[in-house]
PDB file of N, CA and C in Angstrom:
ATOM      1  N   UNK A   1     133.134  76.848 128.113  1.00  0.00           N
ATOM      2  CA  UNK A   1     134.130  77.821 127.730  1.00  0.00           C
ATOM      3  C   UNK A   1     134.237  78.860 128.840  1.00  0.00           C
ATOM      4  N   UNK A   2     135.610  79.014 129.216  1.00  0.00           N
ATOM      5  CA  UNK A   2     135.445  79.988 129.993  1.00  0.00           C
ATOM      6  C   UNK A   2     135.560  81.394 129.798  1.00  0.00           C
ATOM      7  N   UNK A   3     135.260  82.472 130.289  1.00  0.00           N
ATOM      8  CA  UNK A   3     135.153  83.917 130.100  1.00  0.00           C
ATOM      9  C   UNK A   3     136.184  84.607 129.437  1.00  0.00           C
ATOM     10  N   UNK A   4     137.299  84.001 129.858  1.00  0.00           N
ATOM     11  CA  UNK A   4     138.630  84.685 129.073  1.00  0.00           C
ATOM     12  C   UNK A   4     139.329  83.896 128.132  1.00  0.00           C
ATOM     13  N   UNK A   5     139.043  82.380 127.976  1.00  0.00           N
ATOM     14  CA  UNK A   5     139.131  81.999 126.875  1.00  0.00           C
ATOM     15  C   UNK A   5     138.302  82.523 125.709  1.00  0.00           C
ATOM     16  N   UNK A   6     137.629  83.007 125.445  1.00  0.00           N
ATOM     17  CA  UNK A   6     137.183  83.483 124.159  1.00  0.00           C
ATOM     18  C   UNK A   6     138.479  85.076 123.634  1.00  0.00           C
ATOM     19  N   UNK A   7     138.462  85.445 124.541  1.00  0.00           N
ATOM     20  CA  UNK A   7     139.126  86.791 124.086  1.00  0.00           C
ATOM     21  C   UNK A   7     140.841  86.171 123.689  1.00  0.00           C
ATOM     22  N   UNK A   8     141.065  85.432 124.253  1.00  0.00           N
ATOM     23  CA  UNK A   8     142.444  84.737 123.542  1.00  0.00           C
ATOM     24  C   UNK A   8     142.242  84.529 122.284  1.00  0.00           C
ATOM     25  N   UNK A   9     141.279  83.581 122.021  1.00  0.00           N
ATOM     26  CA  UNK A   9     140.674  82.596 120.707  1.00  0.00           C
ATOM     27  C   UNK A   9     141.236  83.711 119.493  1.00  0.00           C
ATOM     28  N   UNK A  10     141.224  83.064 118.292  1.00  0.00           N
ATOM     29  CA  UNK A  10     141.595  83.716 117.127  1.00  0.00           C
ATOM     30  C   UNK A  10     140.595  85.359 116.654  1.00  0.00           C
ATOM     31  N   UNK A  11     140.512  85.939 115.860  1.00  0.00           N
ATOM     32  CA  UNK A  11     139.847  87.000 115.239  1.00  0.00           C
ATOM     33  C   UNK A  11     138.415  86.690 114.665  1.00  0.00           C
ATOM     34  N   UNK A  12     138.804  84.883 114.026  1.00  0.00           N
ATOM     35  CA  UNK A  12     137.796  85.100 113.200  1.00  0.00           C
ATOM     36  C   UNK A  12     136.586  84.151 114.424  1.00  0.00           C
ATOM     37  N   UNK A  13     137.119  83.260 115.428  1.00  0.00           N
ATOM     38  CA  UNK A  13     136.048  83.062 116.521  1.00  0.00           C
ATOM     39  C   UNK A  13     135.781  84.560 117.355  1.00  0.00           C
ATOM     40  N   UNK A  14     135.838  85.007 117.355  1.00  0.00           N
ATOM     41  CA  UNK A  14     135.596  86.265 118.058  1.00  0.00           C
ATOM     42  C   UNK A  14     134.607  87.173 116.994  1.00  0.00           C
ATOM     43  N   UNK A  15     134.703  87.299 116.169  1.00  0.00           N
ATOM     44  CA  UNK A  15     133.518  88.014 115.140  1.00  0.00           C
ATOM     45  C   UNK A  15     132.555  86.941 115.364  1.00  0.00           C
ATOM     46  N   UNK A  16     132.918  85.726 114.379  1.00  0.00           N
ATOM     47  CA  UNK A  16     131.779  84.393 114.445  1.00  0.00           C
ATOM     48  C   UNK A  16     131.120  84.589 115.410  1.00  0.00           C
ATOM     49  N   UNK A  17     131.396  84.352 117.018  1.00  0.00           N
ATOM     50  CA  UNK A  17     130.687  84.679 118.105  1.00  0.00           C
ATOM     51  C   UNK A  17     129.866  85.909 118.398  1.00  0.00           C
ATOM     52  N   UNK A  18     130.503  87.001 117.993  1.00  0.00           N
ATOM     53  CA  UNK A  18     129.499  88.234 117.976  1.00  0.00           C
ATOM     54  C   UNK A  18     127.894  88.137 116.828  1.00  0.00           C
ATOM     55  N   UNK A  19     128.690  87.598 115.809  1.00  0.00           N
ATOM     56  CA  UNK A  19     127.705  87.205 115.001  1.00  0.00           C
ATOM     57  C   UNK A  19     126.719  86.868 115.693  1.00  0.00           C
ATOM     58  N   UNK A  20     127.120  85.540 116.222  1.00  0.00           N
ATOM     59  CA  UNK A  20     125.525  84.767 116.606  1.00  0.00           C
ATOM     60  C   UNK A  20     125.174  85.394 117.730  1.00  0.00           C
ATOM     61  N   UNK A  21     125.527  86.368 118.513  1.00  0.00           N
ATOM     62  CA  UNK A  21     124.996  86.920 119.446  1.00  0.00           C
ATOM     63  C   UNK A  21     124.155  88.201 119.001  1.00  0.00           C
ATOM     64  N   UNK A  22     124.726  89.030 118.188  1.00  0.00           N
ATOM     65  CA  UNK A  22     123.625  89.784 117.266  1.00  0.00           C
ATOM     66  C   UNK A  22     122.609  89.196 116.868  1.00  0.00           C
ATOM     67  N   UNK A  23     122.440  88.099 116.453  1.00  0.00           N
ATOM     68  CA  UNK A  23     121.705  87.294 115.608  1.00  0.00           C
ATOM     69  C   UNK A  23     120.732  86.785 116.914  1.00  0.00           C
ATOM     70  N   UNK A  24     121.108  86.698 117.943  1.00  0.00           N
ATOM     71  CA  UNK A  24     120.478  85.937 118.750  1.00  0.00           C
ATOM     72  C   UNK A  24     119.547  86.933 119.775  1.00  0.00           C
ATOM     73  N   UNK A  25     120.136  88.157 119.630  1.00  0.00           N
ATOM     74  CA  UNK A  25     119.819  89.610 120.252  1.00  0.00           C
ATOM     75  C   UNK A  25     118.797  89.893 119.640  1.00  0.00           C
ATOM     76  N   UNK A  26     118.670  90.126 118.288  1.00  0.00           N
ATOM     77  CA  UNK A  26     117.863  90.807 117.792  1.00  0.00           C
ATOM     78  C   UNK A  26     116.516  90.205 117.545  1.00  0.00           C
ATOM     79  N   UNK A  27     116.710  88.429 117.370  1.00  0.00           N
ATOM     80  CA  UNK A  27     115.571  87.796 117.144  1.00  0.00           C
ATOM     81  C   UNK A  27     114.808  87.831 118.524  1.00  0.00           C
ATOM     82  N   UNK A  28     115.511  87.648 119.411  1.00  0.00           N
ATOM     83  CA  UNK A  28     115.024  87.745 120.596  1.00  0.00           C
ATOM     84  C   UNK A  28     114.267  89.347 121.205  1.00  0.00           C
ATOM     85  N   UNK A  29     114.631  90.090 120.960  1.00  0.00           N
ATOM     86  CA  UNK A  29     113.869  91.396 121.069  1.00  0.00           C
ATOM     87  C   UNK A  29     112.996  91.824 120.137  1.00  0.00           C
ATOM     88  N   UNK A  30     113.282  91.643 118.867  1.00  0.00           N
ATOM     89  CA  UNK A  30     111.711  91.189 118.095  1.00  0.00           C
ATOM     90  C   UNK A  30     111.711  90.650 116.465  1.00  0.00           C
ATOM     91  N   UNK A  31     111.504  89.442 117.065  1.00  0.00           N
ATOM     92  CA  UNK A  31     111.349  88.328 116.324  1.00  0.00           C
ATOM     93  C   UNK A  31     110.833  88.549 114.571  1.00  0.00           C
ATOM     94  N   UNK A  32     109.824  89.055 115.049  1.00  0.00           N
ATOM     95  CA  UNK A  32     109.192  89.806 112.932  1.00  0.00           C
ATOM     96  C   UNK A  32     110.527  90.395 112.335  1.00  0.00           C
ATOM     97  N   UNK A  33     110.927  91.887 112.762  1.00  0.00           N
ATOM     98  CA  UNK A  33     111.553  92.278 112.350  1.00  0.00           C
ATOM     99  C   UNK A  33     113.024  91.458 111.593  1.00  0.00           C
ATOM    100  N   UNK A  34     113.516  90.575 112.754  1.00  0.00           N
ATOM    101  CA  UNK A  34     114.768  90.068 112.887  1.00  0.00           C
ATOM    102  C   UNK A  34     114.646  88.815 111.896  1.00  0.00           C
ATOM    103  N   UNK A  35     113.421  88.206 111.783  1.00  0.00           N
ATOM    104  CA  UNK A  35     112.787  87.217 110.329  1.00  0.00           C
ATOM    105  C   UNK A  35     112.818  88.047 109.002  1.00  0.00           C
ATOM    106  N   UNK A  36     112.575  89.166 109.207  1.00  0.00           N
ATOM    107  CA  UNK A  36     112.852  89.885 107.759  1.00  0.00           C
ATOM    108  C   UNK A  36     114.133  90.343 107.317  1.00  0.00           C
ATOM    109  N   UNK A  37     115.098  90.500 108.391  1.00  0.00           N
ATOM    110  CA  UNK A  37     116.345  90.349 107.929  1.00  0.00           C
ATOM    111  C   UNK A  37     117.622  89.720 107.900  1.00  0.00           C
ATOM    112  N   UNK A  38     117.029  88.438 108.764  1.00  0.00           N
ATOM    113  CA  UNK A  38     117.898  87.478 108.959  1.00  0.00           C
ATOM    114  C   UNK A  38     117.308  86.333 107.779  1.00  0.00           C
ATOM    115  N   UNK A  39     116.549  86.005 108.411  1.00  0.00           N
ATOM    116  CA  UNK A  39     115.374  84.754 107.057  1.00  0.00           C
ATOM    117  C   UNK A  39     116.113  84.786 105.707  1.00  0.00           C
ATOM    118  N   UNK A  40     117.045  84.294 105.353  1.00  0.00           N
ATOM    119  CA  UNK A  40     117.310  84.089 103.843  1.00  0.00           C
ATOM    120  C   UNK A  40     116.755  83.475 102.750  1.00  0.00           C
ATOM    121  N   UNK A  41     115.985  82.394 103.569  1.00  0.00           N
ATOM    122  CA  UNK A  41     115.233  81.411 102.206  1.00  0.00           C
ATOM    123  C   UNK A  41     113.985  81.632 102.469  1.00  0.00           C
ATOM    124  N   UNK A  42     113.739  82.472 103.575  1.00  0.00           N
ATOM    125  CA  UNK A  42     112.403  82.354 103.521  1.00  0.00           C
ATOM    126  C   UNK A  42     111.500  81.399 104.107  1.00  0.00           C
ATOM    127  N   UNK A  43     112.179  80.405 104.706  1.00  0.00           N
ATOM    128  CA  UNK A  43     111.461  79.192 105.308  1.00  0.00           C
ATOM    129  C   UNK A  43     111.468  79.038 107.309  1.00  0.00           C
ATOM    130  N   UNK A  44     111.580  80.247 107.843  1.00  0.00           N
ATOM    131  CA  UNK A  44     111.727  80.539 108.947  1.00  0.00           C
ATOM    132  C   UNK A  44     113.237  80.286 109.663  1.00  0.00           C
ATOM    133  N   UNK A  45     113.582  80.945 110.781  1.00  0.00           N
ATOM    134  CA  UNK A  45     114.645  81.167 111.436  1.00  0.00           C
ATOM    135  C   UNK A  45     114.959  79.537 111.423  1.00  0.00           C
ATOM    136  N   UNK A  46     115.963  79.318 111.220  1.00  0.00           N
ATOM    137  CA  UNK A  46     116.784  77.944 111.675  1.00  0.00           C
ATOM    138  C   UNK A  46     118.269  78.244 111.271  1.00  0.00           C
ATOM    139  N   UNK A  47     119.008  76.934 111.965  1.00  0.00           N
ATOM    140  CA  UNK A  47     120.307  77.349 112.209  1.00  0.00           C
ATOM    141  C   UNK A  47     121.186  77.480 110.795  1.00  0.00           C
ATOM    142  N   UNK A  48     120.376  77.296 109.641  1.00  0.00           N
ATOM    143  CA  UNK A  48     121.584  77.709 108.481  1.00  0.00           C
ATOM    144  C   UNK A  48     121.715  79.460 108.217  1.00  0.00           C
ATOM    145  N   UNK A  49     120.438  80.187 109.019  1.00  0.00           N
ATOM    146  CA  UNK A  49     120.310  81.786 109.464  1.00  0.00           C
ATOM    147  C   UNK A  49     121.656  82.167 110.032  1.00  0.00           C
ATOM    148  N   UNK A  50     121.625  81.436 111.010  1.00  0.00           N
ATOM    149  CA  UNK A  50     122.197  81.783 112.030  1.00  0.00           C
ATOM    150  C   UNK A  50     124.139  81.241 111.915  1.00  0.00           C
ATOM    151  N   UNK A  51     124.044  80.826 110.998  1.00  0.00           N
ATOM    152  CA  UNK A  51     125.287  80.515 110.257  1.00  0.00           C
ATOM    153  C   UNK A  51     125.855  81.295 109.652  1.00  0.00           C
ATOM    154  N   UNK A  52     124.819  81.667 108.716  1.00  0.00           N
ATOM    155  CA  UNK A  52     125.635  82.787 107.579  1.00  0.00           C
ATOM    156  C   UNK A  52     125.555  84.468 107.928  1.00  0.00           C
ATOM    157  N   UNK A  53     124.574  84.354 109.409  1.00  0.00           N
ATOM    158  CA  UNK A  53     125.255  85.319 109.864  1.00  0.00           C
ATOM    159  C   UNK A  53     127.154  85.480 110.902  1.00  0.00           C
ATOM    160  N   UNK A  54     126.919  84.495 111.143  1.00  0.00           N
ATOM    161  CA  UNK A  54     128.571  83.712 111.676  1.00  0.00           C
ATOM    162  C   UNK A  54     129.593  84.516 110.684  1.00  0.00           C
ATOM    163  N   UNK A  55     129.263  83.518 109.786  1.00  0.00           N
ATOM    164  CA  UNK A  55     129.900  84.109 108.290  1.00  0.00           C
ATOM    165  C   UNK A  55     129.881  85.021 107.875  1.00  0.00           C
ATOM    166  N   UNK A  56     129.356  85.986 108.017  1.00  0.00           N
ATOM    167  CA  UNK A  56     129.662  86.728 107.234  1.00  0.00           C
ATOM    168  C   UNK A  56     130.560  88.328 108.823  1.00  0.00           C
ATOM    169  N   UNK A  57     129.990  88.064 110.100  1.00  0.00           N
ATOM    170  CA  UNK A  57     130.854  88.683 111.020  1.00  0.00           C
ATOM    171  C   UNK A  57     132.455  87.793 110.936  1.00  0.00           C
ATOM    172  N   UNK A  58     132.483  86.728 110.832  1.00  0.00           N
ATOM    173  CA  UNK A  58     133.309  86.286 110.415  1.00  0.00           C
ATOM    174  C   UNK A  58     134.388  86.655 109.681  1.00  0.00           C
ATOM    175  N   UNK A  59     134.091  87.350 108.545  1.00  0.00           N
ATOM    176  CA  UNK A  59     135.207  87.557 107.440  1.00  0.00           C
ATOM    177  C   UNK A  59     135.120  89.116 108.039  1.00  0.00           C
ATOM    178  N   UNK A  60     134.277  89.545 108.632  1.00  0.00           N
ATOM    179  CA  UNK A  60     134.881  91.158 109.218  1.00  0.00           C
ATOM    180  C   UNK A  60     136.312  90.655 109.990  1.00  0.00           C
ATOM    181  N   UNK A  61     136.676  90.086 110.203  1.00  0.00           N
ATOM    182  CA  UNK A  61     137.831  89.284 110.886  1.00  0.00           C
ATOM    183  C   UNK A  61     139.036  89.675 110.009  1.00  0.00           C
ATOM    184  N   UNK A  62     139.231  89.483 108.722  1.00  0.00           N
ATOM    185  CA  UNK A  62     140.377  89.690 107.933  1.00  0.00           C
ATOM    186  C   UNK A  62     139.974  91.068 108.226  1.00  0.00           C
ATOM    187  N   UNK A  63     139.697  92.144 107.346  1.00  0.00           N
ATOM    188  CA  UNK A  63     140.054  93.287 107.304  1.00  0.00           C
ATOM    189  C   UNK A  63     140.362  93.993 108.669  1.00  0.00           C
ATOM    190  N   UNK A  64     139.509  93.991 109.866  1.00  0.00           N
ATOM    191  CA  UNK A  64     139.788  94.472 110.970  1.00  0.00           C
ATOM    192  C   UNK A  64     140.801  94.161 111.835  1.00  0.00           C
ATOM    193  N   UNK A  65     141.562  92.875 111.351  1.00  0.00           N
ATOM    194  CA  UNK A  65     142.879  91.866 112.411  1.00  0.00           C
ATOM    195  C   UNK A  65     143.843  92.515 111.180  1.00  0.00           C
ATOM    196  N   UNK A  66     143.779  92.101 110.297  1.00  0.00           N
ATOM    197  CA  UNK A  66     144.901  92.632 109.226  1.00  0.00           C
ATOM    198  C   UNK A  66     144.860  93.512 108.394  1.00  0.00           C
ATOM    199  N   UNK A  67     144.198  94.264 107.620  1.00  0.00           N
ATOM    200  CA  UNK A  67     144.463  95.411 106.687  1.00  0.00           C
ATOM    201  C   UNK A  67     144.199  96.769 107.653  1.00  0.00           C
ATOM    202  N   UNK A  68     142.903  97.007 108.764  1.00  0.00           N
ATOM    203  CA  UNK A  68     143.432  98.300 109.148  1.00  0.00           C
ATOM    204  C   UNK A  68     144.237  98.384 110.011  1.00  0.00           C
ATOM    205  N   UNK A  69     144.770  97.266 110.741  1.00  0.00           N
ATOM    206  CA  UNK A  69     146.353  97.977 111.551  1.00  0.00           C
ATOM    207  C   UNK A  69     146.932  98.689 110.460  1.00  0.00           C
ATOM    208  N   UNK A  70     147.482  97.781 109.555  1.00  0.00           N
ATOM    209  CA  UNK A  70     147.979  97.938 108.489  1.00  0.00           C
ATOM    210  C   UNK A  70     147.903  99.462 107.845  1.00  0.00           C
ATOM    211  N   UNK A  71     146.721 100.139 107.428  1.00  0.00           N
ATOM    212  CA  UNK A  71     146.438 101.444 106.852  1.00  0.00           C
ATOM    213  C   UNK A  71     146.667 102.283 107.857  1.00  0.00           C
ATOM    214  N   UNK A  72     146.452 101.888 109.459  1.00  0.00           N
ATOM    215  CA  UNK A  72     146.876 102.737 110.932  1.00  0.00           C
ATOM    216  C   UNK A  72     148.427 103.053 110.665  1.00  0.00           C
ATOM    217  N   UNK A  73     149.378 101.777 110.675  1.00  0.00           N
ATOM    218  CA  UNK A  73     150.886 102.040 110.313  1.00  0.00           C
ATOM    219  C   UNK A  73     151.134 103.076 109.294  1.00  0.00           C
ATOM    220  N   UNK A  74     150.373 103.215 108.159  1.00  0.00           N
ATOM    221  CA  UNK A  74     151.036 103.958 106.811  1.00  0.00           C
ATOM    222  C   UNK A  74     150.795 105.289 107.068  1.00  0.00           C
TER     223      UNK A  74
END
């Protein structure tokens, strides 16, 4: 992928991607911490973690692409 293809890409690849880079930031600078709040099941970091953090920067995608322009206009 190249450098300025991502910033074209849609809203919700552009959160998704921040996602896993938070996700990938934080485990990486310290790992305990980032297991206690990433770890959902409890069964150590693996990629369904690192998914639903995707997901859930992800849906920051609707409100920030469409409802606050939106409340900016009114």
């Amino acid at each position: 992928m190249r450098p300025g293809q991502c910033t074209s890409s849609s809203p919700w690849v552009q959160c998704a991607a921040s996602g896993l880079a938070v996700f990938a930031w934080v485990v990486r600078q310290s790992p305990e911490p980032g297991a206690r709040l990433f770890d959902l099941q409890r069964n150590g970091l693996d990629v369904f973690d690192a998914f639903v953090v995707a997901w859930l920067f992800g849906q920051l995608a609707v409100p920030v692409h469409h409802v606050l322009p939106g409340i900016g206009r009114d």
